[in-house]
PDB file of N, CA and C in Angstrom:
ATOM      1  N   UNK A   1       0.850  -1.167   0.000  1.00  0.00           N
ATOM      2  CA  UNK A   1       0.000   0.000   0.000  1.00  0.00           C
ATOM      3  C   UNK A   1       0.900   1.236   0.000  1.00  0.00           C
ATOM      4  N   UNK A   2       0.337   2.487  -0.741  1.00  0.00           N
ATOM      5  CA  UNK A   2       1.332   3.270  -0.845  1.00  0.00           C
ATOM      6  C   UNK A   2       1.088   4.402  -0.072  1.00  0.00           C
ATOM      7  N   UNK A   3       1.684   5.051   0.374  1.00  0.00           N
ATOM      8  CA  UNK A   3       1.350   6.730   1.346  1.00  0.00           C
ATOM      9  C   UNK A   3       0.127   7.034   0.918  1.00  0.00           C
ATOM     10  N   UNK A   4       0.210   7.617  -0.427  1.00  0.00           N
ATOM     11  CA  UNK A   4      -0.545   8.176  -1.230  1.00  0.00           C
ATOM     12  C   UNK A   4      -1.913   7.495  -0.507  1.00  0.00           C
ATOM     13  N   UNK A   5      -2.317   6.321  -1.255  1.00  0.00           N
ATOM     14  CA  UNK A   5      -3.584   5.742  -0.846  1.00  0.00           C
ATOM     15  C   UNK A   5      -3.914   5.556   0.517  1.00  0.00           C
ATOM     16  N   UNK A   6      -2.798   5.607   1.936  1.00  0.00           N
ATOM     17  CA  UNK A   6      -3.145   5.401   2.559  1.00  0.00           C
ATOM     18  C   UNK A   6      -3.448   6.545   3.866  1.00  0.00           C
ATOM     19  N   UNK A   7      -2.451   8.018   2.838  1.00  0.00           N
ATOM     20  CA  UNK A   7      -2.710   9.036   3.227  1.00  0.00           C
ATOM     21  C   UNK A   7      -4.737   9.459   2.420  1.00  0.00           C
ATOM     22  N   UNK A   8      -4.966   8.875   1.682  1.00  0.00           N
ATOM     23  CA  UNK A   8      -6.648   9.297   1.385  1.00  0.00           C
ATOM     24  C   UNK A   8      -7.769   8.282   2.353  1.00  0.00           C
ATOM     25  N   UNK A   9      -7.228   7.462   2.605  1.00  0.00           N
ATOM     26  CA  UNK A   9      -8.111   6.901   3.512  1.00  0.00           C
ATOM     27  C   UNK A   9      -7.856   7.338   4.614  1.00  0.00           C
ATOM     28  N   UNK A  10      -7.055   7.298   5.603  1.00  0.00           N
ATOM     29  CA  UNK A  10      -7.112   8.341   7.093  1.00  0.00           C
ATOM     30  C   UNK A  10      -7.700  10.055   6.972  1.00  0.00           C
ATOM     31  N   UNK A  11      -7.692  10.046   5.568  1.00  0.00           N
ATOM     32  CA  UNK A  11      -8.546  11.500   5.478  1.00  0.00           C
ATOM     33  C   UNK A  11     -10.084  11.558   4.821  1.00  0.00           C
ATOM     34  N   UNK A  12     -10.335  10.217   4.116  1.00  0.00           N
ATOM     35  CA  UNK A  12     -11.934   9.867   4.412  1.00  0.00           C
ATOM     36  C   UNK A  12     -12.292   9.521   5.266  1.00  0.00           C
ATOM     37  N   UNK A  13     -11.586   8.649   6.179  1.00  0.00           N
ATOM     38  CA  UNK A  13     -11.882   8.378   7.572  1.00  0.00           C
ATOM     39  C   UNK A  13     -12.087   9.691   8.598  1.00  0.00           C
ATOM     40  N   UNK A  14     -11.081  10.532   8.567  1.00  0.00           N
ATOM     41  CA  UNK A  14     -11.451  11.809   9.249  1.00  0.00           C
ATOM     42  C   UNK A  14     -12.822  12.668   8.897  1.00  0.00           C
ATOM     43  N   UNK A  15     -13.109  12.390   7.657  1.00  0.00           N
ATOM     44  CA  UNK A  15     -13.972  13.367   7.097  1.00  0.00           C
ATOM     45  C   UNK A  15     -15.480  12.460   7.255  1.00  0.00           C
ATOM     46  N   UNK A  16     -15.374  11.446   7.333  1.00  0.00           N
ATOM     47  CA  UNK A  16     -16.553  10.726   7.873  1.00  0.00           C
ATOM     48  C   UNK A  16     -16.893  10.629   9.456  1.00  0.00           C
ATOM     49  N   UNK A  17     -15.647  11.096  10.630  1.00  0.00           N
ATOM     50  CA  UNK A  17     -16.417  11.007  11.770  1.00  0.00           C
ATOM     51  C   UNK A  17     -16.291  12.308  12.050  1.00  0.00           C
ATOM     52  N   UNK A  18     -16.346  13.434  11.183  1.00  0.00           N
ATOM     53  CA  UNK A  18     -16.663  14.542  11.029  1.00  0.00           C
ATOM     54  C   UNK A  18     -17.950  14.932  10.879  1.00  0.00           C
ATOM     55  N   UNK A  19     -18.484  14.234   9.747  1.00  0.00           N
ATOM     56  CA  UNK A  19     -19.677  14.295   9.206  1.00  0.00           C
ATOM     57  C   UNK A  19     -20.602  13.612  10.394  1.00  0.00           C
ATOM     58  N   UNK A  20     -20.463  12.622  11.034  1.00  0.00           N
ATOM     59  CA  UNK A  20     -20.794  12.180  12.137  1.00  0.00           C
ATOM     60  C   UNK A  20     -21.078  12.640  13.391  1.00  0.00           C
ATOM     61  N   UNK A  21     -19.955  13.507  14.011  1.00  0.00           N
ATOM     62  CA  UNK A  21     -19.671  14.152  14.741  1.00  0.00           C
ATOM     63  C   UNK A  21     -20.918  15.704  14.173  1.00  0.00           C
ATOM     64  N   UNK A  22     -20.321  16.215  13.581  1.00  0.00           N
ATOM     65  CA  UNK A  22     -21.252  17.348  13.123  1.00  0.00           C
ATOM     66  C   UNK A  22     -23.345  16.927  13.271  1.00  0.00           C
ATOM     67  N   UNK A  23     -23.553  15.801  12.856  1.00  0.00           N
ATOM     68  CA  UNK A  23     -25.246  15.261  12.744  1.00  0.00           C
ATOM     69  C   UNK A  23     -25.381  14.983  14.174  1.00  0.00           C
ATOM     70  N   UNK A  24     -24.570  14.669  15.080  1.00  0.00           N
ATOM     71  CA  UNK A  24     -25.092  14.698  16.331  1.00  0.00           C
ATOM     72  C   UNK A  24     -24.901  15.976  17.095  1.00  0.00           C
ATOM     73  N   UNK A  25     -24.276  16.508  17.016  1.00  0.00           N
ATOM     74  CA  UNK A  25     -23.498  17.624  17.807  1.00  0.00           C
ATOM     75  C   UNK A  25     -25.160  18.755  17.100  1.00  0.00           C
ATOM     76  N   UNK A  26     -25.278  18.823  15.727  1.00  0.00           N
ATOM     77  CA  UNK A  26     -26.274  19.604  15.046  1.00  0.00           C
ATOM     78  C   UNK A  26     -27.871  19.019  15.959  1.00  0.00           C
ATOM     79  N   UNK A  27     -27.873  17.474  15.642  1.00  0.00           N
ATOM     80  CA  UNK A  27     -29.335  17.137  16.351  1.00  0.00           C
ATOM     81  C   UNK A  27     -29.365  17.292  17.608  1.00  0.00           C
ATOM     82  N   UNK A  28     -28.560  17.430  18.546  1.00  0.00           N
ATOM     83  CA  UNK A  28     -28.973  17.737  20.077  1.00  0.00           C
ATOM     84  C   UNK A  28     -28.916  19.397  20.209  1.00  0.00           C
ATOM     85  N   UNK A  29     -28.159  20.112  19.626  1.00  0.00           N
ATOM     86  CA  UNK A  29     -28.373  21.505  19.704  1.00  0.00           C
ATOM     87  C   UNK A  29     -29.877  21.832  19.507  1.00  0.00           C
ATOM     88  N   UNK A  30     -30.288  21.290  18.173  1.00  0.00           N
ATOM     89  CA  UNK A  30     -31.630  21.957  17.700  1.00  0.00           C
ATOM     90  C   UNK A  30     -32.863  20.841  18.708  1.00  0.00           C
ATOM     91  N   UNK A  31     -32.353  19.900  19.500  1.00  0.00           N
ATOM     92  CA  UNK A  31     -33.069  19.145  20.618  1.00  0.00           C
ATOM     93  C   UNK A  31     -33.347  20.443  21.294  1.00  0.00           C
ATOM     94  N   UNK A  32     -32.523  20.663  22.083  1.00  0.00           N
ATOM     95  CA  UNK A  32     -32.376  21.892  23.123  1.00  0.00           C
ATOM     96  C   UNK A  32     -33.285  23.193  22.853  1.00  0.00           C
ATOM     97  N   UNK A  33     -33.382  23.222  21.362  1.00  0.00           N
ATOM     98  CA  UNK A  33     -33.748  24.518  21.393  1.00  0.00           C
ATOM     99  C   UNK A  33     -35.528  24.079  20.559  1.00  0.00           C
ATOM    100  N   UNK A  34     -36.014  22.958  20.954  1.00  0.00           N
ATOM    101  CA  UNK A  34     -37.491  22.556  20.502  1.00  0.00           C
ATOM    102  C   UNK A  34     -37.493  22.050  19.168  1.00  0.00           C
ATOM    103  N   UNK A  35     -36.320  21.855  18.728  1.00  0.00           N
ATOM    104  CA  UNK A  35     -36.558  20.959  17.078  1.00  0.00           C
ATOM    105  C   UNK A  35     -36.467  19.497  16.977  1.00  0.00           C
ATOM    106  N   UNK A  36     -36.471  19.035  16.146  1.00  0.00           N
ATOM    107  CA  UNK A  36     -36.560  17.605  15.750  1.00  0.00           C
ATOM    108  C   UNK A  36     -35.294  17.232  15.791  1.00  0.00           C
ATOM    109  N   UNK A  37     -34.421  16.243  16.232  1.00  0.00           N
ATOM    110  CA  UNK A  37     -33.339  15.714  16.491  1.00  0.00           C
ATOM    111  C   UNK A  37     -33.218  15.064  15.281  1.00  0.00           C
ATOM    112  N   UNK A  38     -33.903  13.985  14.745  1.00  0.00           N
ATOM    113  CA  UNK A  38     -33.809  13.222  13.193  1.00  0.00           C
ATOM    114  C   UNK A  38     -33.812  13.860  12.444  1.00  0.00           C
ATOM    115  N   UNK A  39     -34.429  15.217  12.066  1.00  0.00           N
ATOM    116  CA  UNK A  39     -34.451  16.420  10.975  1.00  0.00           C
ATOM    117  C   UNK A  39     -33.298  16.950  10.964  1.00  0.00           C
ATOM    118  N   UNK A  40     -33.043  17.252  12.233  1.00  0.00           N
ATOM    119  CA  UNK A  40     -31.546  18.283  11.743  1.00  0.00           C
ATOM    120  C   UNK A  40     -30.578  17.154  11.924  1.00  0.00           C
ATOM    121  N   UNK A  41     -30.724  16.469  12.293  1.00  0.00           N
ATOM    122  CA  UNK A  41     -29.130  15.359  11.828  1.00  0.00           C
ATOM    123  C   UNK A  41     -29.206  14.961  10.402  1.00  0.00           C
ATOM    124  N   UNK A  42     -30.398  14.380   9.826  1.00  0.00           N
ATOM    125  CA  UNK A  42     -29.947  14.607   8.517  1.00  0.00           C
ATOM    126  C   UNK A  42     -30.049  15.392   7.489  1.00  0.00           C
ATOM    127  N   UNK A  43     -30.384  16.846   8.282  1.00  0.00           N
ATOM    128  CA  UNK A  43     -29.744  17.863   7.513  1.00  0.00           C
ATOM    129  C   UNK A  43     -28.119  18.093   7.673  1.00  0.00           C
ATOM    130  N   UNK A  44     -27.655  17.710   8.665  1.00  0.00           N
ATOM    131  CA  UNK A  44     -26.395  17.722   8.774  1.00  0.00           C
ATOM    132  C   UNK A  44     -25.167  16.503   8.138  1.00  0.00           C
ATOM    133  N   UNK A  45     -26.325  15.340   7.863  1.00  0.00           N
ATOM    134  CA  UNK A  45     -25.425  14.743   6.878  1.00  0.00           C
ATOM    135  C   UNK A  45     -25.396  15.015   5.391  1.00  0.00           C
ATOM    136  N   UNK A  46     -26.338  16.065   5.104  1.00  0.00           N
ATOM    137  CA  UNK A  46     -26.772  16.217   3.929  1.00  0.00           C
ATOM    138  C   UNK A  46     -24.977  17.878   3.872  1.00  0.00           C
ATOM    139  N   UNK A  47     -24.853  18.880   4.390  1.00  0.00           N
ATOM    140  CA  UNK A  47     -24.398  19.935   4.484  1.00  0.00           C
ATOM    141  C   UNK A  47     -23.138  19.860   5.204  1.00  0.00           C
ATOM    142  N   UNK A  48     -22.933  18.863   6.412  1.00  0.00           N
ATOM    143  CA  UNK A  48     -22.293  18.587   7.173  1.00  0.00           C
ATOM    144  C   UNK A  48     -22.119  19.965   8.000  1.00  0.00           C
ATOM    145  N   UNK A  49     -21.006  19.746   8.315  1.00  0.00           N
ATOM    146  CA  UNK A  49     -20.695  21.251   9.420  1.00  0.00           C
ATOM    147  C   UNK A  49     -21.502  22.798   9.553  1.00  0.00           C
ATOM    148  N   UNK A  50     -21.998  22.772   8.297  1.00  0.00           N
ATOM    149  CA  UNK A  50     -22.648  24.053   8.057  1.00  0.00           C
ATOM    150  C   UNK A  50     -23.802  24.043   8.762  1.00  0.00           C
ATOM    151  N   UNK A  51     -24.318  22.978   8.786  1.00  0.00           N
ATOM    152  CA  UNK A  51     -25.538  22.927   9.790  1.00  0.00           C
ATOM    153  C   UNK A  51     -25.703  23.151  11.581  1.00  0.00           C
ATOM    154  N   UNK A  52     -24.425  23.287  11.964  1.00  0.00           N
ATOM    155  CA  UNK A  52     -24.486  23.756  13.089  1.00  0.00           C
ATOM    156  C   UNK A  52     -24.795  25.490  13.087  1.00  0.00           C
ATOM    157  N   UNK A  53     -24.368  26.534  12.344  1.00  0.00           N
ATOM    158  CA  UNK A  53     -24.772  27.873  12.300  1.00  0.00           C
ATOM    159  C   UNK A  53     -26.331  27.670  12.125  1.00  0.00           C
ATOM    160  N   UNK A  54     -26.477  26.749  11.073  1.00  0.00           N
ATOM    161  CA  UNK A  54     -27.735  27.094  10.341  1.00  0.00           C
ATOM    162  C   UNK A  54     -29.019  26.782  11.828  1.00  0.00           C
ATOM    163  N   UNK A  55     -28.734  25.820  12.925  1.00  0.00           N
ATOM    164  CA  UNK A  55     -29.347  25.967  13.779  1.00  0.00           C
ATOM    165  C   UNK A  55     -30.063  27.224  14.944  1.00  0.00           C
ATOM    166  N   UNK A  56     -28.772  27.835  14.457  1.00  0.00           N
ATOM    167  CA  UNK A  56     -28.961  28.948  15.155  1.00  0.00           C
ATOM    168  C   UNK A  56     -29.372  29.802  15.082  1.00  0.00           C
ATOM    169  N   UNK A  57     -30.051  29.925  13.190  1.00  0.00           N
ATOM    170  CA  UNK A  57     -30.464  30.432  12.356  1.00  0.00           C
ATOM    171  C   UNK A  57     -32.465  30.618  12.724  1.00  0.00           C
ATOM    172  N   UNK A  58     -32.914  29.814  12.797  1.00  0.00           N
ATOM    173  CA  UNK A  58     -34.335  29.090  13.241  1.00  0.00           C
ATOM    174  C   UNK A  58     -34.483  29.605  14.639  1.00  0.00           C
ATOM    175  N   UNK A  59     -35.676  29.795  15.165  1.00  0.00           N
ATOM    176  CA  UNK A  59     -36.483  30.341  16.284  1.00  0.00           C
ATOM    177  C   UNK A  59     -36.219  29.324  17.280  1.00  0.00           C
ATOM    178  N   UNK A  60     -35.466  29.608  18.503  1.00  0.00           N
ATOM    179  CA  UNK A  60     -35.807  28.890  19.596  1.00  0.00           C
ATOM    180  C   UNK A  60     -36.883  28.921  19.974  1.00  0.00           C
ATOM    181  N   UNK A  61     -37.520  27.360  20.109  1.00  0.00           N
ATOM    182  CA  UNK A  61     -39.266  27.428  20.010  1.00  0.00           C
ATOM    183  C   UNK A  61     -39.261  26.882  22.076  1.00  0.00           C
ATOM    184  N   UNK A  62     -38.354  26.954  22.897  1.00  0.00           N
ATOM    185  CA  UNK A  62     -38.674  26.857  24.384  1.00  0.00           C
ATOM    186  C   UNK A  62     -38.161  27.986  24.931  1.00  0.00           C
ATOM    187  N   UNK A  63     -37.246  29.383  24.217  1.00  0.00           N
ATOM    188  CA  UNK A  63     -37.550  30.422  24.618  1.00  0.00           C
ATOM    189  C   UNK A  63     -38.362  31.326  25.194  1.00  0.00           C
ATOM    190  N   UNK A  64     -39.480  30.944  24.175  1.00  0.00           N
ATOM    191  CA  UNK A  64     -40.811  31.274  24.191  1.00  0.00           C
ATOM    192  C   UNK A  64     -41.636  31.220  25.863  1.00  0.00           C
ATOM    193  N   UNK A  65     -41.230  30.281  26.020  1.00  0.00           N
ATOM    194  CA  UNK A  65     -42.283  29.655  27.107  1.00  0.00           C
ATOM    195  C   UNK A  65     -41.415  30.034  28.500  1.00  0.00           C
ATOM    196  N   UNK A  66     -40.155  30.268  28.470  1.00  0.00           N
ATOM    197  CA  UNK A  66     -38.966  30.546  29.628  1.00  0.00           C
ATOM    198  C   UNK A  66     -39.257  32.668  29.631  1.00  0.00           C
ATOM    199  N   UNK A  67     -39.399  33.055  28.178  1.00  0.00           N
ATOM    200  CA  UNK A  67     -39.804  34.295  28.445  1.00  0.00           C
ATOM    201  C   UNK A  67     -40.511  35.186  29.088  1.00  0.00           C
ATOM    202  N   UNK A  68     -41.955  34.124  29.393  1.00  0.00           N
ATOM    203  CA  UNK A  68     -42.844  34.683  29.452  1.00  0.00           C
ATOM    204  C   UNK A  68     -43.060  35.266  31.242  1.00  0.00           C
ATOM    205  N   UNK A  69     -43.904  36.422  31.704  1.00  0.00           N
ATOM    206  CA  UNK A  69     -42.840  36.523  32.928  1.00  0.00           C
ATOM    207  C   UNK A  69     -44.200  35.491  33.851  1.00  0.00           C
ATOM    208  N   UNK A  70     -43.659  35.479  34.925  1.00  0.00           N
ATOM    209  CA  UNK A  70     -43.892  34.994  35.892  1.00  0.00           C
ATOM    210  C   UNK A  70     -44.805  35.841  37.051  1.00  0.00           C
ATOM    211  N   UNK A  71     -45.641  35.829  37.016  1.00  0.00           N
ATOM    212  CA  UNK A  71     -46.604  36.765  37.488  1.00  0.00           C
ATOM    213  C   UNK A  71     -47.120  35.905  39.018  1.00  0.00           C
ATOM    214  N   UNK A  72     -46.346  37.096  40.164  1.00  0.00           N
ATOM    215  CA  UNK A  72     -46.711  35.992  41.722  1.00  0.00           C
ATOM    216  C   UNK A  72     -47.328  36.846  42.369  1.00  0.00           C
ATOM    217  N   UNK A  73     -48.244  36.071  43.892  1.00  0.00           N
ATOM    218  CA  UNK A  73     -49.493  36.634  43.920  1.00  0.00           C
ATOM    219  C   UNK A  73     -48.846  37.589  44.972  1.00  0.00           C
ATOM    220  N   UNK A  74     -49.158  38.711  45.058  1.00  0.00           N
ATOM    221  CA  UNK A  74     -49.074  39.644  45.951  1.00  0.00           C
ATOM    222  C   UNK A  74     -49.740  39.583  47.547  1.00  0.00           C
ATOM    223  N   UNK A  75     -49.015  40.224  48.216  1.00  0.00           N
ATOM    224  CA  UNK A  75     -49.172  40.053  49.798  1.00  0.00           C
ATOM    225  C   UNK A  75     -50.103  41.353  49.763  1.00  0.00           C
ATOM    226  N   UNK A  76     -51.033  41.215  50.521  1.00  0.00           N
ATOM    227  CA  UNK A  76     -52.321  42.351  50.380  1.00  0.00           C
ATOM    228  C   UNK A  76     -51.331  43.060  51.390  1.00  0.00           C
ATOM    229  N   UNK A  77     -51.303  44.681  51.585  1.00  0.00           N
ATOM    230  CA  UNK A  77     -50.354  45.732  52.688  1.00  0.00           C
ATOM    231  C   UNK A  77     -51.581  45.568  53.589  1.00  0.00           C
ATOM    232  N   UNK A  78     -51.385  45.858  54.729  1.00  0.00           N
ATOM    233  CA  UNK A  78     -52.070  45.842  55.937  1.00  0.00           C
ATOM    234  C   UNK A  78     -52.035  47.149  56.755  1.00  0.00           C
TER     235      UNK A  78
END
């Protein structure tokens, strides 16, 4: 086996637990922030790395609900 060929396979190999690395790292982010975990991972095998910005891109949909204020009952003054 020669460098050559065996320098392209340790760098498809890198570039595949990249791509790997990126679809999970992408599906639990957009978990966190109310999206579909299976959607954005394989949007991220589809784009790879780019899909981590692009998460960030889309509406945090449990913002929403952490925003909203908190309204507590008042002590009547005496």
């Amino acid at each position: 086996m020669s460098t050559v060929n065996l320098d392209a396979d340790i760098l498809s190999a890198m570039l595949m637990a990249g791509v790997v690395a990126s679809m999970y790292t992408a599906g639990r982010m957009a978990e966190r922030r109310g999206r579909s975990f299976t959607i954005w991972a394989w949007v991220a095998a589809f784009v790879g790395p780019l899909a981590l910005p692009l998460v960030f891109l889309v509406p945090n949909l449990h913002r929403r609900e952490r925003d909203r204020p908190v309204v507590a009952a008042r002590k009547p003054f005496n």
